[in-house]
PDB file of N, CA and C in Angstrom:
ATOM      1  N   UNK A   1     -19.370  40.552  95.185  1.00  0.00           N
ATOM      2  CA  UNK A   1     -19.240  39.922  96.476  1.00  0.00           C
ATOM      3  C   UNK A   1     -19.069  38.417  96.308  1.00  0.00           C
ATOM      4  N   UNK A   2     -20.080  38.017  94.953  1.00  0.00           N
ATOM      5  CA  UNK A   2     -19.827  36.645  95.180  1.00  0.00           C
ATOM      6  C   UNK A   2     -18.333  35.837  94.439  1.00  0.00           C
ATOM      7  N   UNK A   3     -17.784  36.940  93.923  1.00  0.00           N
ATOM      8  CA  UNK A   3     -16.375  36.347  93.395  1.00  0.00           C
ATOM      9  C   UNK A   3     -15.633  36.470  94.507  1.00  0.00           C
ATOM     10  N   UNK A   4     -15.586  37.381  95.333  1.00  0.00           N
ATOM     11  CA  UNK A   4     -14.288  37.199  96.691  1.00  0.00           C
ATOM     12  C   UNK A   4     -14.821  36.221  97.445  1.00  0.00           C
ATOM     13  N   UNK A   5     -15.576  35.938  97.500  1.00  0.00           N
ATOM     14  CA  UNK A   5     -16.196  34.396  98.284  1.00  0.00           C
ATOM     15  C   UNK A   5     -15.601  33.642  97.793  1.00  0.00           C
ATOM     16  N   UNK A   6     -15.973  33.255  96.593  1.00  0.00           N
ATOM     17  CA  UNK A   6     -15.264  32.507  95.623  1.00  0.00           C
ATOM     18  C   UNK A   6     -13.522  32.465  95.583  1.00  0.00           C
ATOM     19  N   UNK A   7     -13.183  33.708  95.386  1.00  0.00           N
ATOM     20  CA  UNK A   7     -11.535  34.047  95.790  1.00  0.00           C
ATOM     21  C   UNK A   7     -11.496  33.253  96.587  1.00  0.00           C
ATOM     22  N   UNK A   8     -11.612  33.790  97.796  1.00  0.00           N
ATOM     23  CA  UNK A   8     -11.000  33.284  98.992  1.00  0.00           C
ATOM     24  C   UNK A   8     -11.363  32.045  99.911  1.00  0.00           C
ATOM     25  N   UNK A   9     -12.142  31.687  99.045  1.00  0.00           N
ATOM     26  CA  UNK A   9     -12.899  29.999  99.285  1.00  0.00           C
ATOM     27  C   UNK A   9     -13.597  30.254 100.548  1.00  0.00           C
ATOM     28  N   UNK A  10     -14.397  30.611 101.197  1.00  0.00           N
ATOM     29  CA  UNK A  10     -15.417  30.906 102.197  1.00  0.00           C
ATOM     30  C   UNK A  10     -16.826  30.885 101.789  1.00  0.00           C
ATOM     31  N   UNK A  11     -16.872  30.665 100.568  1.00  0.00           N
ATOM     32  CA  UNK A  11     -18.521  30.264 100.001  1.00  0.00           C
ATOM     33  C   UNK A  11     -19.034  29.023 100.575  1.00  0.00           C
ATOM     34  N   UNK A  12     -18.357  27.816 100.744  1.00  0.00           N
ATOM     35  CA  UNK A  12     -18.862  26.925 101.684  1.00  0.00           C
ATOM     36  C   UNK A  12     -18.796  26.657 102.843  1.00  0.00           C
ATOM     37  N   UNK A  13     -18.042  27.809 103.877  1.00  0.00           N
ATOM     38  CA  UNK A  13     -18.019  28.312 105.082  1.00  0.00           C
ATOM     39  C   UNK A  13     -18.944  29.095 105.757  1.00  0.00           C
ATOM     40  N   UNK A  14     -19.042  29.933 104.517  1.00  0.00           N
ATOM     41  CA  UNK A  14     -20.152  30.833 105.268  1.00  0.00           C
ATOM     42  C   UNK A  14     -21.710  30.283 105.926  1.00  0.00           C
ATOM     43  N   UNK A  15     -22.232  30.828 106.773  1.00  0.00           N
ATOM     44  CA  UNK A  15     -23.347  30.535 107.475  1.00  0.00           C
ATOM     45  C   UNK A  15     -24.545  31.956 107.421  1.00  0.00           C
ATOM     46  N   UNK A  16     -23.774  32.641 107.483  1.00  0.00           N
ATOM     47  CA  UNK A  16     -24.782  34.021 107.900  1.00  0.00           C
ATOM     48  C   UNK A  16     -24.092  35.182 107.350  1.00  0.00           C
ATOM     49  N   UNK A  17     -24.706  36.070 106.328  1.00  0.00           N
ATOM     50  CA  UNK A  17     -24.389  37.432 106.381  1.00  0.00           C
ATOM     51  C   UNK A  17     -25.242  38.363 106.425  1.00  0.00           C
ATOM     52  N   UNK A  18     -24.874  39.735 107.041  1.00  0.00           N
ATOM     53  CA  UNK A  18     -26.086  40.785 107.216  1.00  0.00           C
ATOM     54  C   UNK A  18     -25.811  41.659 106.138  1.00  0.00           C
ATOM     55  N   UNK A  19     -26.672  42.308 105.799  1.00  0.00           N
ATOM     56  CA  UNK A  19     -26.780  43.381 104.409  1.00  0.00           C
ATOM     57  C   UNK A  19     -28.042  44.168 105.041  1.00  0.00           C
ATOM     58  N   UNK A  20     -27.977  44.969 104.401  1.00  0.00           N
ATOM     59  CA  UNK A  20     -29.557  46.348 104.820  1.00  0.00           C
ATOM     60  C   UNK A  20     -30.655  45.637 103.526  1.00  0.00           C
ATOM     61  N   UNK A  21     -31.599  45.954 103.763  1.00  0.00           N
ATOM     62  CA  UNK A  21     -32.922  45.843 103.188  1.00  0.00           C
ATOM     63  C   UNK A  21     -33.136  46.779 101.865  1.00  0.00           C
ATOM     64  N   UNK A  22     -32.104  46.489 101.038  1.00  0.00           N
ATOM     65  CA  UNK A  22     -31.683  47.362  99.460  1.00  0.00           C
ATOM     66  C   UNK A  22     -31.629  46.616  98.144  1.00  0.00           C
ATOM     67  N   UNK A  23     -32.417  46.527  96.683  1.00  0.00           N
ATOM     68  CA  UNK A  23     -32.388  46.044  96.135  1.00  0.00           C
ATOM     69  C   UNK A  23     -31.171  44.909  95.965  1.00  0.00           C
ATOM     70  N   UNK A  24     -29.957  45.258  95.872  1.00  0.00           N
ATOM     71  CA  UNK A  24     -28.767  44.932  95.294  1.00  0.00           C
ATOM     72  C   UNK A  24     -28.513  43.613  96.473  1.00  0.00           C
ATOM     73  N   UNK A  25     -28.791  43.585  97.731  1.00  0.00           N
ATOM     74  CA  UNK A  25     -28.654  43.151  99.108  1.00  0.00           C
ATOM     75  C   UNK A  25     -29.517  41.627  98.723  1.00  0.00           C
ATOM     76  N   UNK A  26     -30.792  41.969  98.134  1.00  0.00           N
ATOM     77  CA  UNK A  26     -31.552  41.493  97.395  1.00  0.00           C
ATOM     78  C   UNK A  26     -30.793  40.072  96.316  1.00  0.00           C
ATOM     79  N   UNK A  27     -30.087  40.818  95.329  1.00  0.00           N
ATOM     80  CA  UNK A  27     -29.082  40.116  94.336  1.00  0.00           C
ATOM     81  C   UNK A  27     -28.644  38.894  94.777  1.00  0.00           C
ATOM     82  N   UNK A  28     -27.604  39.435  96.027  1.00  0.00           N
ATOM     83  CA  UNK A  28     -26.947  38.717  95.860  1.00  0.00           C
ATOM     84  C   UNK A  28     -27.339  37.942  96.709  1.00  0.00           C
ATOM     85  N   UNK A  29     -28.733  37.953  97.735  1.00  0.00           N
ATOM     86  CA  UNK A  29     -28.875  36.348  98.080  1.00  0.00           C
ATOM     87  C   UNK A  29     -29.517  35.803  97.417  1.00  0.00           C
ATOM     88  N   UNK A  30     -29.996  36.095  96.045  1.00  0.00           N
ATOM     89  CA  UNK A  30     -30.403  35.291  95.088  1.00  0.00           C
ATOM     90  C   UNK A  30     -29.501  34.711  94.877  1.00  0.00           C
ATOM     91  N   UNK A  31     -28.397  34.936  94.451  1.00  0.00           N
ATOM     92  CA  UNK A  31     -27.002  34.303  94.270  1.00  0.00           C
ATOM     93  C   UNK A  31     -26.995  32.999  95.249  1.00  0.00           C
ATOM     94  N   UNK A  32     -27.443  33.543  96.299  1.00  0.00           N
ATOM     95  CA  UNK A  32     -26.495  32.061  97.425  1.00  0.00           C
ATOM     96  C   UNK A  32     -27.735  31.516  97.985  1.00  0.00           C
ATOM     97  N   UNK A  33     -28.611  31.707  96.907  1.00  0.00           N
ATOM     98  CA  UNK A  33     -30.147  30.985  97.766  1.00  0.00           C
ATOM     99  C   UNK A  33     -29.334  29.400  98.011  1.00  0.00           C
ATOM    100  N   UNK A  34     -30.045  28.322  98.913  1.00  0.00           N
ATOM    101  CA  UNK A  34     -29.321  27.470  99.152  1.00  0.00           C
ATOM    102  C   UNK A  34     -28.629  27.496 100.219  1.00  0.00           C
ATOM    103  N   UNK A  35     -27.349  28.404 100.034  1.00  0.00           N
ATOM    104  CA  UNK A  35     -26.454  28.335 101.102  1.00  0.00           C
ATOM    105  C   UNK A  35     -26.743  29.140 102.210  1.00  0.00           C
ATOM    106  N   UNK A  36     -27.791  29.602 101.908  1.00  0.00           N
ATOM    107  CA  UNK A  36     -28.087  30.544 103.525  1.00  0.00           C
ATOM    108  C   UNK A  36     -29.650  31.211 103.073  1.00  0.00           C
ATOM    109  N   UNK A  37     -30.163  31.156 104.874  1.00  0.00           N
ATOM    110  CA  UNK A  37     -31.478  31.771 104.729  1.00  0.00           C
ATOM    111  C   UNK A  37     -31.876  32.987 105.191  1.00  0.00           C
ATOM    112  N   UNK A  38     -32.443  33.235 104.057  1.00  0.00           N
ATOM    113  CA  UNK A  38     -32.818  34.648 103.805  1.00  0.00           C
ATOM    114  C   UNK A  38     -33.716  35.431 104.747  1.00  0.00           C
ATOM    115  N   UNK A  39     -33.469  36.237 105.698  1.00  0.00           N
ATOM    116  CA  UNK A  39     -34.528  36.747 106.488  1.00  0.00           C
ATOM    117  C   UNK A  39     -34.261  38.834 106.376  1.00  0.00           C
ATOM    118  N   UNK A  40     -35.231  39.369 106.283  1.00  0.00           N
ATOM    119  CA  UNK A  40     -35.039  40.854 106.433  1.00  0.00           C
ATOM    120  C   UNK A  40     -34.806  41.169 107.417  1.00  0.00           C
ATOM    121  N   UNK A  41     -34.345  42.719 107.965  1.00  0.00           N
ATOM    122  CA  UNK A  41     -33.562  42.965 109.171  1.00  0.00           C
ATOM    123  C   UNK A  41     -35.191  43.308 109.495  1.00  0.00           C
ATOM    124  N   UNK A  42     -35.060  43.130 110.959  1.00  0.00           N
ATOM    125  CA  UNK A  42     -36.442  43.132 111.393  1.00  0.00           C
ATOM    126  C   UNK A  42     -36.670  44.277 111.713  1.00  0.00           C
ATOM    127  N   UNK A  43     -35.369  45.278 112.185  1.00  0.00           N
ATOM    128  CA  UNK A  43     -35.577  46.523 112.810  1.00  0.00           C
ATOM    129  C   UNK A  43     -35.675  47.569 111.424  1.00  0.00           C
ATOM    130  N   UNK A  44     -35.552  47.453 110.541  1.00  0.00           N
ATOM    131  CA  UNK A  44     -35.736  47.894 109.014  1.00  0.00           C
ATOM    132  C   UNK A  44     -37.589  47.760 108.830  1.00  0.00           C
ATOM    133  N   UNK A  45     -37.548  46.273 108.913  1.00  0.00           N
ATOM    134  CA  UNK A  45     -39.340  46.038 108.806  1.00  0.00           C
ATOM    135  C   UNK A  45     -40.327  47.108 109.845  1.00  0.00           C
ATOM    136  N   UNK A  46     -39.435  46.699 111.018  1.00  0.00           N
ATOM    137  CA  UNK A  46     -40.507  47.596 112.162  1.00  0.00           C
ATOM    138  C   UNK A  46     -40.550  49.065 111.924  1.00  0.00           C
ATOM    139  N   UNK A  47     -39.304  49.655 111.714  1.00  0.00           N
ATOM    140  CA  UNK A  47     -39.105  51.355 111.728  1.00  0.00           C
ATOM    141  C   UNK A  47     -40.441  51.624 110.137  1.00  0.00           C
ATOM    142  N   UNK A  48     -40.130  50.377 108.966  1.00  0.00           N
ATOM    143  CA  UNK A  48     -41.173  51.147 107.652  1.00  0.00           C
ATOM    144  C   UNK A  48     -42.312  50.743 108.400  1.00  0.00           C
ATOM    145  N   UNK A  49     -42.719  49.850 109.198  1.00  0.00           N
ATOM    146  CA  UNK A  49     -44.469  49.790 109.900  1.00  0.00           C
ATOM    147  C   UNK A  49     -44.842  51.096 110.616  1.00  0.00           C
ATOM    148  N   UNK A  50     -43.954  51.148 111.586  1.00  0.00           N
ATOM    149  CA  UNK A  50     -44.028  52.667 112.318  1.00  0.00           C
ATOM    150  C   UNK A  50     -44.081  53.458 111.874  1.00  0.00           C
ATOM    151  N   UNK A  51     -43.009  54.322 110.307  1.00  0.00           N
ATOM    152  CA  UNK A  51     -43.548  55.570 109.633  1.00  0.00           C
ATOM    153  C   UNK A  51     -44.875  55.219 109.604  1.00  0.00           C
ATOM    154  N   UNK A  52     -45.318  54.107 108.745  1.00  0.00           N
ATOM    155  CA  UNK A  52     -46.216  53.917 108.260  1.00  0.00           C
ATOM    156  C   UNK A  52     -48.101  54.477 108.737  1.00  0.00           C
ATOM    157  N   UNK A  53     -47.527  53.899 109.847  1.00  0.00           N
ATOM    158  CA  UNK A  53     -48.733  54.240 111.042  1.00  0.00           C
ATOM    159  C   UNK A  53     -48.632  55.855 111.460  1.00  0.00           C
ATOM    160  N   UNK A  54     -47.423  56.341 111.533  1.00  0.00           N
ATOM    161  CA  UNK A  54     -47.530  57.695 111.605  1.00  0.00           C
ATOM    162  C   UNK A  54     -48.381  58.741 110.740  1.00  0.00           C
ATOM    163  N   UNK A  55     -47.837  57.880 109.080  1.00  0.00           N
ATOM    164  CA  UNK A  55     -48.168  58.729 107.956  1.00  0.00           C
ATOM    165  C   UNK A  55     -49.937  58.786 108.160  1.00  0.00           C
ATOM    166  N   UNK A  56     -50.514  57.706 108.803  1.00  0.00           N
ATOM    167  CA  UNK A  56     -51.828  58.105 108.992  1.00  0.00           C
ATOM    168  C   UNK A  56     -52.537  58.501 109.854  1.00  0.00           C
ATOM    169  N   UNK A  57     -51.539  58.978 110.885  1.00  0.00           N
ATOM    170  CA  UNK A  57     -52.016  59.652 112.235  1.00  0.00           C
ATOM    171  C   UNK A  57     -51.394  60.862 112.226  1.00  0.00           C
ATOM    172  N   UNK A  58     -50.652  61.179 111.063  1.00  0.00           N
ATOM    173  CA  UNK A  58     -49.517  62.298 111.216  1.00  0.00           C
ATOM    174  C   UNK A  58     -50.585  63.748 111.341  1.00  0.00           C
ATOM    175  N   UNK A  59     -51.625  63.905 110.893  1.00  0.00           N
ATOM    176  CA  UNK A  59     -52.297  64.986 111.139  1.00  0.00           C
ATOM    177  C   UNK A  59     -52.726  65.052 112.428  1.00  0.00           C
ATOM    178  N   UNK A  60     -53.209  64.020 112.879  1.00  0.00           N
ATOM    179  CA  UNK A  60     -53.596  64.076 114.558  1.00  0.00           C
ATOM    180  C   UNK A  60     -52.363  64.717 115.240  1.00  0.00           C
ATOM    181  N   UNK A  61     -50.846  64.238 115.060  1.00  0.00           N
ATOM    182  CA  UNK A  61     -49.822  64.313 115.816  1.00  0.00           C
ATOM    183  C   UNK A  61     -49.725  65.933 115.524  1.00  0.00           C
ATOM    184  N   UNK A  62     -49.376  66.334 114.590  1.00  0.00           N
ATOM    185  CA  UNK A  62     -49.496  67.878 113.927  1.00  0.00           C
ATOM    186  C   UNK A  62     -50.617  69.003 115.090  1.00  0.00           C
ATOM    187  N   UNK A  63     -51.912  68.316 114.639  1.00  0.00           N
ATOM    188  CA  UNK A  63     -52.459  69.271 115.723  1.00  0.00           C
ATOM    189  C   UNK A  63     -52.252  68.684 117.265  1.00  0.00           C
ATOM    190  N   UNK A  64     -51.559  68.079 117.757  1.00  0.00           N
ATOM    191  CA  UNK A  64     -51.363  68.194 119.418  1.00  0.00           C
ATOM    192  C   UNK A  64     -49.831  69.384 119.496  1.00  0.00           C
ATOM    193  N   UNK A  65     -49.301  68.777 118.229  1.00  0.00           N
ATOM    194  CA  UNK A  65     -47.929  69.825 118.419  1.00  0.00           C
ATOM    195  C   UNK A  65     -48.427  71.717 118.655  1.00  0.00           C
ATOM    196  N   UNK A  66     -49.310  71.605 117.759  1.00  0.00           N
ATOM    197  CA  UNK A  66     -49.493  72.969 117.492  1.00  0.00           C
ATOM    198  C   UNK A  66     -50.561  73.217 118.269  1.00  0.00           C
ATOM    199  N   UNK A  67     -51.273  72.461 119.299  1.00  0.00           N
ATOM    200  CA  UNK A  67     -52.043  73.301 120.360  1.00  0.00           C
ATOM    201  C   UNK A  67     -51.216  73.257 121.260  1.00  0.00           C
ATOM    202  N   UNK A  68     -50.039  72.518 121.854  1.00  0.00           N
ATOM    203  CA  UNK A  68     -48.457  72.392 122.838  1.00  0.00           C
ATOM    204  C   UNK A  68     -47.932  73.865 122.437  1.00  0.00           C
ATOM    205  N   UNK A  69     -47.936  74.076 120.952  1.00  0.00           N
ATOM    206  CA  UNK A  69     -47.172  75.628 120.620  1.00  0.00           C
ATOM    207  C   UNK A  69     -47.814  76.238 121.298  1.00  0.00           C
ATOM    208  N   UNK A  70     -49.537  76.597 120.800  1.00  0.00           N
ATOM    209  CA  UNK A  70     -49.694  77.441 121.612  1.00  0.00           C
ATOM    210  C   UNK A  70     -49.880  77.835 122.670  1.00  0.00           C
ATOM    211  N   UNK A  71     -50.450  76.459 123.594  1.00  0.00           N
ATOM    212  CA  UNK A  71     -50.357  76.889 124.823  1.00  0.00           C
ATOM    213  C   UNK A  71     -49.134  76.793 125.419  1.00  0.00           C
ATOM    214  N   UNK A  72     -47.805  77.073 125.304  1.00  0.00           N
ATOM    215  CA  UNK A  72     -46.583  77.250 125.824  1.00  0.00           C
ATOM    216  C   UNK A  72     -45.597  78.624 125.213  1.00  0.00           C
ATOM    217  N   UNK A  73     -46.624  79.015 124.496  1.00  0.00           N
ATOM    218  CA  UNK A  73     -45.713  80.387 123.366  1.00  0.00           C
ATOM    219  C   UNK A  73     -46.201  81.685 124.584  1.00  0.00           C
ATOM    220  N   UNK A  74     -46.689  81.511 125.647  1.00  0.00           N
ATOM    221  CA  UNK A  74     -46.636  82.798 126.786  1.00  0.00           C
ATOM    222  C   UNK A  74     -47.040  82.273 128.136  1.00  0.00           C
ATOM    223  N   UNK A  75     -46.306  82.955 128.843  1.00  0.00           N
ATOM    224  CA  UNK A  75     -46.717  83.258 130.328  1.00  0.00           C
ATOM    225  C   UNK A  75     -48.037  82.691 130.709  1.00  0.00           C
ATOM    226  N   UNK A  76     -49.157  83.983 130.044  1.00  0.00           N
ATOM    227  CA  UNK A  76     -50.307  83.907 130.368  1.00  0.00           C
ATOM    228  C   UNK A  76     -50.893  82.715 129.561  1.00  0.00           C
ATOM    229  N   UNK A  77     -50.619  82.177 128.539  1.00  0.00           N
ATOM    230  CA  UNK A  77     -51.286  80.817 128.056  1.00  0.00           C
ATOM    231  C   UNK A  77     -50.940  80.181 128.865  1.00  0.00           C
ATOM    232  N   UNK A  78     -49.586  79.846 129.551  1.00  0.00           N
ATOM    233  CA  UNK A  78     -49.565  78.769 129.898  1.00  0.00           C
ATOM    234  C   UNK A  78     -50.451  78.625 131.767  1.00  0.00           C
ATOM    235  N   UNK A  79     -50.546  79.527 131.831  1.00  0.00           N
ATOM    236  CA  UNK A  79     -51.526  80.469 133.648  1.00  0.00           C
ATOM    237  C   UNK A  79     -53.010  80.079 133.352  1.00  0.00           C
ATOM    238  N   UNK A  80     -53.483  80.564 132.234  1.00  0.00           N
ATOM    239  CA  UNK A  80     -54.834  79.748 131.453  1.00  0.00           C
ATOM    240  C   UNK A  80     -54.964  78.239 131.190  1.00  0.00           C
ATOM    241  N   UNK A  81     -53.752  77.884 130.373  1.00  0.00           N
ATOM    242  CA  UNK A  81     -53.943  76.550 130.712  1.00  0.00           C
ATOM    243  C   UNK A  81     -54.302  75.853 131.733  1.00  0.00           C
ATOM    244  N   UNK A  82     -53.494  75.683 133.270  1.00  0.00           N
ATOM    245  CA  UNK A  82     -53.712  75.433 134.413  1.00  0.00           C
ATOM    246  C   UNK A  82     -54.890  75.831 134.990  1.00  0.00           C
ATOM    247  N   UNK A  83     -55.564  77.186 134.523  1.00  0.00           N
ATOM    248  CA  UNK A  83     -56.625  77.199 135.184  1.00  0.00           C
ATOM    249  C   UNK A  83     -57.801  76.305 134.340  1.00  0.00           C
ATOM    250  N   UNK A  84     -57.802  76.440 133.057  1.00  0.00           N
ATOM    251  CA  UNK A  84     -58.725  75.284 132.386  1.00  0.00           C
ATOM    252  C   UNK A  84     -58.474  73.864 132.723  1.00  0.00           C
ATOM    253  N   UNK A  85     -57.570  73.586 132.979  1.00  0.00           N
ATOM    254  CA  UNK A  85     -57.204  71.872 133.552  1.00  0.00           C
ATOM    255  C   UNK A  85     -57.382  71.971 134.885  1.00  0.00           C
ATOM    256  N   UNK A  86     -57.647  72.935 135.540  1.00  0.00           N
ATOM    257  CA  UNK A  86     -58.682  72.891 136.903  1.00  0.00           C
ATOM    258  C   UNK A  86     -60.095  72.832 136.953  1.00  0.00           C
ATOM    259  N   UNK A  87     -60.252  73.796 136.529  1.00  0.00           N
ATOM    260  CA  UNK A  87     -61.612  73.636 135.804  1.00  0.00           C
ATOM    261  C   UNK A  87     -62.573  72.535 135.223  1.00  0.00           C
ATOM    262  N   UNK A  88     -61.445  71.780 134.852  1.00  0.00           N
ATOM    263  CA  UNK A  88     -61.615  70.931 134.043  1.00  0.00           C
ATOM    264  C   UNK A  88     -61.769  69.522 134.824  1.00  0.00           C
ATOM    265  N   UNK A  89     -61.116  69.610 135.828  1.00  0.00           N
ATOM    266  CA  UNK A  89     -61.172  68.636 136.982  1.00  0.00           C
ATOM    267  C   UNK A  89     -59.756  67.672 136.291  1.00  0.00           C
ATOM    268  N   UNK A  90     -59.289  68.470 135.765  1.00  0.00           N
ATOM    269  CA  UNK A  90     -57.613  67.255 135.175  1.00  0.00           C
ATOM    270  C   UNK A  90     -56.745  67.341 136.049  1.00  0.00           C
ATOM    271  N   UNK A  91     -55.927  65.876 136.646  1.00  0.00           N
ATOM    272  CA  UNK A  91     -54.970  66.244 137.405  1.00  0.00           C
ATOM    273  C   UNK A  91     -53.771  66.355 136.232  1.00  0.00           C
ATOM    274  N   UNK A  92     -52.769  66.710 136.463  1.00  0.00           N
ATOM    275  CA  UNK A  92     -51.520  66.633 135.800  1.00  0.00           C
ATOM    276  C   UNK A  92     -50.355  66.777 136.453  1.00  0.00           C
ATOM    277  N   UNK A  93     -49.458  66.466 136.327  1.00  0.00           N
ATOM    278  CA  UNK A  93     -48.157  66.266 136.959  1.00  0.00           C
ATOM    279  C   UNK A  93     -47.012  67.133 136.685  1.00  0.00           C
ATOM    280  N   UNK A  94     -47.125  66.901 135.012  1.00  0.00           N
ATOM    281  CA  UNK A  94     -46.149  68.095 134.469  1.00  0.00           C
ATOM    282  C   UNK A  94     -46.137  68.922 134.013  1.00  0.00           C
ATOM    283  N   UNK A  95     -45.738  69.699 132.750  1.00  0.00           N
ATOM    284  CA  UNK A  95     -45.795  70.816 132.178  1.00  0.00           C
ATOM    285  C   UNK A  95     -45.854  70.119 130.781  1.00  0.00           C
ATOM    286  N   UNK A  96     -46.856  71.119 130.101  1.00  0.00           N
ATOM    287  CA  UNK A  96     -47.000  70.632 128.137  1.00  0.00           C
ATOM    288  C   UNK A  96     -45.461  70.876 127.748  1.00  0.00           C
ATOM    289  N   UNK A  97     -44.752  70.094 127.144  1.00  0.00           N
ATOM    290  CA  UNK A  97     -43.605  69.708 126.699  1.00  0.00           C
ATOM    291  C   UNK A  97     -43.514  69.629 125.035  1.00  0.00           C
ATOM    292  N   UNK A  98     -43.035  70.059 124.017  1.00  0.00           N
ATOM    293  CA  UNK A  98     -42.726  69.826 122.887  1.00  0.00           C
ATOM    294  C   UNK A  98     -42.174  68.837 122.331  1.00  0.00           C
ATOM    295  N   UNK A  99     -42.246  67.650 121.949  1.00  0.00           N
ATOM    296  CA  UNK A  99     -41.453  66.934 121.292  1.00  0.00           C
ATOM    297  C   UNK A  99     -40.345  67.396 120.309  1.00  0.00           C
ATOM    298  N   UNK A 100     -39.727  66.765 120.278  1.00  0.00           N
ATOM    299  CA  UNK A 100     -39.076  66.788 118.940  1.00  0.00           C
ATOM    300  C   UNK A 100     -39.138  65.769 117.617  1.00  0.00           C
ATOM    301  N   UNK A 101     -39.207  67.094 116.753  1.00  0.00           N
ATOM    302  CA  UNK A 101     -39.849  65.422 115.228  1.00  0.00           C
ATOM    303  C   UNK A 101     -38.622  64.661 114.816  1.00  0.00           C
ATOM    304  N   UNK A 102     -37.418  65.107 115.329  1.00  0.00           N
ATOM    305  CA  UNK A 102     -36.531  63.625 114.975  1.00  0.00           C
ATOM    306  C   UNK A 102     -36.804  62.688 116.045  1.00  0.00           C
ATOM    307  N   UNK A 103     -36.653  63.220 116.837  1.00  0.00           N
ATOM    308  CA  UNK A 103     -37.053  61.326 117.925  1.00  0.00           C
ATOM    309  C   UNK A 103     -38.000  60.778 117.843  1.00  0.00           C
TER     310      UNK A 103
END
């Protein structure tokens, strides 16, 4: 990268370039330390904080999924449910809903 800069004479033009958060990305603003400042993509930083926090809640999240399974895998679970969240004095609005683990 830093020879076509060089090629095409834009090494002392340039102001800003974006790259992903990857060793090599790494390289080459070692290369142009100086000519530009170095910041990580922030939405890269935030998404590894967020797994992050998942990876230690991920069992909590696991069992809400799998009491959602079961109380939505029949008719009558889900007729029980409602009557235990009466019972229970819970208001609720909607219906237990499944996530999905890509979103």
């Amino acid at each position: 990268m830093m020879e076509c800069l060089l090629e095409w004479n834009i090494d002392n033009k340039l102001s800003t370039i974006t790259l992903d958060s990857c060793s090599t990305s790494d390289a080459i603003v070692d290369k142009l330390v100086g000519r530009l400042f170095h910041m990580q993509c922030c939405a890269h930083i935030i998404n590894l904080i967020v797994q992050d926090g998942f990876s230690v809640i991920g069992s909590a999240i696991e069992n809400v999924r799998n009491s959602v399974l079961f109380w939505t895998s029949s008719h009558k679970r889900v007729q029980d449910f409602r009557l235990f969240a009466r019972q229970a004095s819970v208001d609720y609005q909607n219906e237990l809903l499944l996530d999905y683990k890509i979103r």
